[in-house]
Protein backbone atom coordinates (compact mmCIF):
# COMPACT_ATOMS: atom_id res chain seq x y z
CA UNK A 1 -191.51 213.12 134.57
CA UNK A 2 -187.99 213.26 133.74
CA UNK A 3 -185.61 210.74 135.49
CA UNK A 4 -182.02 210.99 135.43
CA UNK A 5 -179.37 207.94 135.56
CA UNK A 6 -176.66 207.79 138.75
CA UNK A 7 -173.48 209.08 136.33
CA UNK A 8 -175.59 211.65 135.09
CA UNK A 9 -176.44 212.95 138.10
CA UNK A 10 -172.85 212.35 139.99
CA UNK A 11 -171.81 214.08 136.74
CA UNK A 12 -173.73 217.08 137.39
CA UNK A 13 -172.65 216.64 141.03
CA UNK A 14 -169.44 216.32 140.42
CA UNK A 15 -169.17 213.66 142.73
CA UNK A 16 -167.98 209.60 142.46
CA UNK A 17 -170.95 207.40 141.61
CA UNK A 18 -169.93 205.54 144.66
CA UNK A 19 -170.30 208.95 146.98
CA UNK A 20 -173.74 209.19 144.95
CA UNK A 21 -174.96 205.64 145.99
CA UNK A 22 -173.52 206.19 149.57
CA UNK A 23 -175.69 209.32 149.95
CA UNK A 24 -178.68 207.78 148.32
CA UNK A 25 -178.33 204.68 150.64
CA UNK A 26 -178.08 206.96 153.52
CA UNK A 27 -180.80 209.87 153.27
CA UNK A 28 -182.86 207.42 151.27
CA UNK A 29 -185.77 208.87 153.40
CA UNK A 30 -185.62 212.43 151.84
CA UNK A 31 -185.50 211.14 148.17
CA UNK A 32 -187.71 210.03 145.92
CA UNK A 33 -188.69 206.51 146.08
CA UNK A 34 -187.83 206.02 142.25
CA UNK A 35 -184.37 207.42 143.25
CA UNK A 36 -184.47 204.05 146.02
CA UNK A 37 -186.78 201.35 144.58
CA UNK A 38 -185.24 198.09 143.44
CA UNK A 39 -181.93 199.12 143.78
CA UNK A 40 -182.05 200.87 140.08
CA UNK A 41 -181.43 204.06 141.20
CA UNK A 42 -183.43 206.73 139.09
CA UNK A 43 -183.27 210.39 139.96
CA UNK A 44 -185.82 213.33 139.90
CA UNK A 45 -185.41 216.77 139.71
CA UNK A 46 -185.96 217.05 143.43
CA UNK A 47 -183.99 214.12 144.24
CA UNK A 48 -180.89 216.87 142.64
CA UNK A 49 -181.93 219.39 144.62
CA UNK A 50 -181.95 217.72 147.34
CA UNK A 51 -178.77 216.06 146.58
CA UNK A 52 -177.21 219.35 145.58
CA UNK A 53 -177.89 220.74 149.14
CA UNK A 54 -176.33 217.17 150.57
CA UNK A 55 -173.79 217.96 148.77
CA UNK A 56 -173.16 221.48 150.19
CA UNK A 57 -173.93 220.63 153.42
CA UNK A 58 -171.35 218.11 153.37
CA UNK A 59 -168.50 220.43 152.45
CA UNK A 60 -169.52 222.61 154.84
CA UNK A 61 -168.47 219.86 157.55
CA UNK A 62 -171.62 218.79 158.31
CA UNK A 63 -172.33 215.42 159.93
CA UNK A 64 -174.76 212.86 158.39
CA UNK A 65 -176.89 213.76 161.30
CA UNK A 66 -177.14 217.51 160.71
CA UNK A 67 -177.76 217.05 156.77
CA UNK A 68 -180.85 214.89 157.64
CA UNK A 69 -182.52 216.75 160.67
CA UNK A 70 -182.07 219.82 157.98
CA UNK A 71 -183.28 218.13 155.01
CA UNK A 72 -185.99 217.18 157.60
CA UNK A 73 -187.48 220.29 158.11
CA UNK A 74 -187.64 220.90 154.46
CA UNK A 75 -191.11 219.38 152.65
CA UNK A 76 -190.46 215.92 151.44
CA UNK A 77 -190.27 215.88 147.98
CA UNK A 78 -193.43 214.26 145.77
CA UNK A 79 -192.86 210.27 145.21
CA UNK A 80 -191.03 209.88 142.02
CA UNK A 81 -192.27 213.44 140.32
CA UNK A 82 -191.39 216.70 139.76
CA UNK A 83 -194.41 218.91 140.64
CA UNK A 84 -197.32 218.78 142.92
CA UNK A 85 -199.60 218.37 139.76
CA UNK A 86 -197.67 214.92 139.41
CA UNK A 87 -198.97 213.90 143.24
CA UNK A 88 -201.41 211.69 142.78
CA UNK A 89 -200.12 209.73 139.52
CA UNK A 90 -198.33 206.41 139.54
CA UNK A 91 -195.78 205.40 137.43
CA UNK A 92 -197.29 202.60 134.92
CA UNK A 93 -194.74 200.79 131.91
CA UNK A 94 -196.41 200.58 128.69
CA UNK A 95 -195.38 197.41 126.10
CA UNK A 96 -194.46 200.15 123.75
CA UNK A 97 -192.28 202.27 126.09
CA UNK A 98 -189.57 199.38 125.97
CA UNK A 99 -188.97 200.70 122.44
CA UNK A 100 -188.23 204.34 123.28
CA UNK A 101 -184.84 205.36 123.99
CA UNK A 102 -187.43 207.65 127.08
CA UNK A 103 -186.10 207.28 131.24
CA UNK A 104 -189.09 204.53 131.23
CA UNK A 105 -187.49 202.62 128.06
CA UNK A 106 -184.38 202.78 130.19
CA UNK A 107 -185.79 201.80 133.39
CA UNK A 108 -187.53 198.74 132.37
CA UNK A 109 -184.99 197.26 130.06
CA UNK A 110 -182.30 197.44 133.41
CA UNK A 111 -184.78 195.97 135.73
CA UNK A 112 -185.32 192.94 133.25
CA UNK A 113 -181.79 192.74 132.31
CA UNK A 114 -181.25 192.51 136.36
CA UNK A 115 -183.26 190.60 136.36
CA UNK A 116 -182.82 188.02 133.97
CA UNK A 117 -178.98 188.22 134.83
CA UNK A 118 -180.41 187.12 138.08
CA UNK A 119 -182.43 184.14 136.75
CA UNK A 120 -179.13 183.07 134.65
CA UNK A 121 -177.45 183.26 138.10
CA UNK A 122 -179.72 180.93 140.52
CA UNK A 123 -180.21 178.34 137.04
CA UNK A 124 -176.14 177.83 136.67
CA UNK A 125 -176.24 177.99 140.41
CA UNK A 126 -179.15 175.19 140.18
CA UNK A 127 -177.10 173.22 137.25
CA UNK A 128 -174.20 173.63 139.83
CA UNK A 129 -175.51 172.11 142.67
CA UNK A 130 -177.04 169.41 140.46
CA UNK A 131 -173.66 168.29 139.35
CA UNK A 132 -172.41 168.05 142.79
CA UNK A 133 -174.68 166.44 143.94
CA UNK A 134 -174.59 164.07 140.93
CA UNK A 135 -170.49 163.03 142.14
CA UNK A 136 -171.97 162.55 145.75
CA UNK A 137 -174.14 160.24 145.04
CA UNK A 138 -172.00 158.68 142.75
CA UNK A 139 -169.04 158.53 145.36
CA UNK A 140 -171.19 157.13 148.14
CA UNK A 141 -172.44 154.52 145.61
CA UNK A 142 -168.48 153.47 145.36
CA UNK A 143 -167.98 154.43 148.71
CA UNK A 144 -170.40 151.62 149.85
CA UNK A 145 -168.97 149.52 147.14
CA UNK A 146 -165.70 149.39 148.40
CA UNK A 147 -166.72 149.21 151.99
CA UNK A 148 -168.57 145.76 151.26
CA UNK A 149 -165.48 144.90 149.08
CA UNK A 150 -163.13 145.47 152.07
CA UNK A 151 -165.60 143.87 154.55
CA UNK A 152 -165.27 140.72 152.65
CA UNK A 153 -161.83 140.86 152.54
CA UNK A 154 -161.00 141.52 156.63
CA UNK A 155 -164.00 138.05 156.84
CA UNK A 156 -161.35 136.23 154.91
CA UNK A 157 -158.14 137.54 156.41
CA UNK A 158 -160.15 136.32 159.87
CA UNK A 159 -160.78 133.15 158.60
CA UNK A 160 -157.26 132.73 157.24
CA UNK A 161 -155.48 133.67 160.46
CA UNK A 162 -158.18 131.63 162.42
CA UNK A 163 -157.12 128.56 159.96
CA UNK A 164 -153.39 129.63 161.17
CA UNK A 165 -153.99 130.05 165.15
CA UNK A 166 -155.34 125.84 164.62
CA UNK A 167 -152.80 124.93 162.27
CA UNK A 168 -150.26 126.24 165.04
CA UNK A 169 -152.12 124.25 167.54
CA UNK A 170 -152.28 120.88 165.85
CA UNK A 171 -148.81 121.46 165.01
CA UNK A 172 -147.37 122.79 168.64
CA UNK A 173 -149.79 119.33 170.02
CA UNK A 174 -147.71 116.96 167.56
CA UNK A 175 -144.67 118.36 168.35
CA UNK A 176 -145.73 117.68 172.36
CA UNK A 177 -146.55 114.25 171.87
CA UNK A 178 -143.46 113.61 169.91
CA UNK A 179 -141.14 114.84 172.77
CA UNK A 180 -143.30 112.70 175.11
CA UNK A 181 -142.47 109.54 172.70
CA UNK A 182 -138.96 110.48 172.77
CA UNK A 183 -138.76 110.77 176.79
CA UNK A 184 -140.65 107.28 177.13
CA UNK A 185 -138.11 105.55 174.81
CA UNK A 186 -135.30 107.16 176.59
CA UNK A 187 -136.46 105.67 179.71
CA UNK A 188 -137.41 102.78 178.51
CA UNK A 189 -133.99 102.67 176.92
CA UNK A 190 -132.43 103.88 179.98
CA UNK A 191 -133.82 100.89 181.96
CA UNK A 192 -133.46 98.40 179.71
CA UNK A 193 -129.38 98.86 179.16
CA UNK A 194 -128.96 100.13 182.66
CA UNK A 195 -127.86 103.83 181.54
């Protein structure tokens, strides 16, 4: 079973790879499903065939529609092989095909690099999060810091102006009873020289 990369089959195509993954997104059901599985696209020599006649059918001004009732009516082709004689096989990776240069070779060593580019991904994502949560914490821990530090302060500025409001009191009571003092001289003053 020979599978073909996406460039080397838009090259044969002659199309963008971008038109080749549109196509292969949309009439996934007529390909292979090596040419749709795990979003490393891989193509069989059916999958160009089929592709090919996408391809025509498309500059003939067909819609999306047409090209898939047509393809359709056509047999489906076998999963992932090239012959009927393939049919009942399933595609196994051996240990030792990751050191052939082979489609297999090829096909594993992109799904683990995917896949460990993934992995690298979510742990610096992880490490990320980590961090920020780290200066969270660490700002609500001087967050509530401060708070108790300004809490203590707005007890004392009560105290203070309470200390004020009965200083102003005391003082506004003295100054009362010193007016008083002053009136009762005056009239005793008043009475005593006749004024």
């Amino acid at each position: 079973m020979t599978l073909q990369t996406p460039d080397a089959v838009a090259s044969q195509l002659q199309v963008s790879p971008e038109q080749l993954r549109r196509w292969t997104q949309e009439f996934a059901a007529q390909l292979s499903a090596s040419a749709v599985s795990l979003g490393t696209y891989r193509y069989t020599a059916d999958d160009l065939k089929r592709l090919q006649a996408i391809r025509d059918m498309m500059a003939e001004g067909k819609s999306n529609r047409e090209v898939s009732q047509q393809l359709a009516a056509a047999p489906p082709p076998a999963n992932g092989a090239g012959s009927s004689e393939h049919s009942g096989e399933s595609l196994v990776i051996q240990p030792d095909d990751m050191k052939q240069d082979g489609p297999t070779g090829m096909l594993l060593r992109d799904v683990l690099t995917g896949f460990a580019a993934g992995q690298e991904a979510i742990l610096n994502s992880q490490q990320a999060n980590r961090n920020l949560m780290g200066v969270v914490i660490q700002d609500n821990f001087n967050l509530k810091d401060e708070n108790a530090r300004l809490r203590e302060r707005m007890l004392k500025l009560e105290q203070e102006l309470g200390e004020l409001r009965r200083a102003q009191t005391e003082y506004r009571h003295q100054v009362e009873e010193r007016l008083r003092g002053f009136e009762r001289r005056r009239d005793w003053l008043s009475r005593l020289f006749g004024f």
